[in-house]
Protein backbone atom coordinates (compact mmCIF):
# COMPACT_ATOMS: atom_id res chain seq x y z
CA UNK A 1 -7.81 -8.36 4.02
CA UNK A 2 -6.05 -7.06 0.99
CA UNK A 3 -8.12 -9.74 -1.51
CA UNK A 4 -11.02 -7.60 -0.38
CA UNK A 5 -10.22 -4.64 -1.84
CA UNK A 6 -7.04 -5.12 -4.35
CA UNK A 7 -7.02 -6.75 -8.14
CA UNK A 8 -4.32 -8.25 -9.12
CA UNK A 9 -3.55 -8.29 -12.56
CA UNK A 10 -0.39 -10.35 -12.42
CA UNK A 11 -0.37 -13.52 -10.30
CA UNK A 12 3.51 -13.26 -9.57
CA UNK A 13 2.63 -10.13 -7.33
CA UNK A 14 0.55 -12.38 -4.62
CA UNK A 15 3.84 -13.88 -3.91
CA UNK A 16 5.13 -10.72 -2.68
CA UNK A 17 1.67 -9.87 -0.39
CA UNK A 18 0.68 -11.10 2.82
CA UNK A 19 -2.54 -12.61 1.64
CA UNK A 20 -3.80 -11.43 5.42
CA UNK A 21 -2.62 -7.92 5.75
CA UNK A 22 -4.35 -5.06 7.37
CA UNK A 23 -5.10 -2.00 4.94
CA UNK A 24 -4.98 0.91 6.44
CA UNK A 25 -6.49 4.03 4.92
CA UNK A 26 -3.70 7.02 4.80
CA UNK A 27 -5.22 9.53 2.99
CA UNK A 28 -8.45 10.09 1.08
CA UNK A 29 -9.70 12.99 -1.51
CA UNK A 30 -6.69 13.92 -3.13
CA UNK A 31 -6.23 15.62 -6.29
CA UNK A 32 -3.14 14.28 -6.73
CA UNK A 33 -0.61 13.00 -4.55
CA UNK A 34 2.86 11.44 -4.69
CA UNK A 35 3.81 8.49 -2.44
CA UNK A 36 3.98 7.33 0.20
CA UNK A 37 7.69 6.31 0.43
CA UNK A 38 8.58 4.23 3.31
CA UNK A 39 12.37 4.81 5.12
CA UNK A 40 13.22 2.05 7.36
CA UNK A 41 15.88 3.01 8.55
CA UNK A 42 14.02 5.61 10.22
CA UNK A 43 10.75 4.18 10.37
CA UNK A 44 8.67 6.99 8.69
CA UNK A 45 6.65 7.46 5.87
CA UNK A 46 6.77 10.81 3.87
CA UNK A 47 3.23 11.65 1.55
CA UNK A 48 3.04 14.28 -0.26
């Protein structure tokens, strides 16, 4: 569950999270990286 793992440092944000969402790991080891950003139109998500 995403209380597992996440802090949340404002309480407003909760309201926006599925308390019982499943994480799931999309990258790991980067140096740096910029995303992801989600299209739904398309249903695709671009990382780079």
């Amino acid at each position: 569950m995403i209380s597992d793992v996440a802090v949340t440092l404002d309480e407003r944000f909760q309201r926006l999270v599925n308390p019982t969402a499943r994480l799931e790991k999309l990258a790991e080891g980067c140096r740096w990286a910029e995303g992801p950003a989600y299209f739904p139109a398309g249903r695709y998500l671009v990382w780079s």
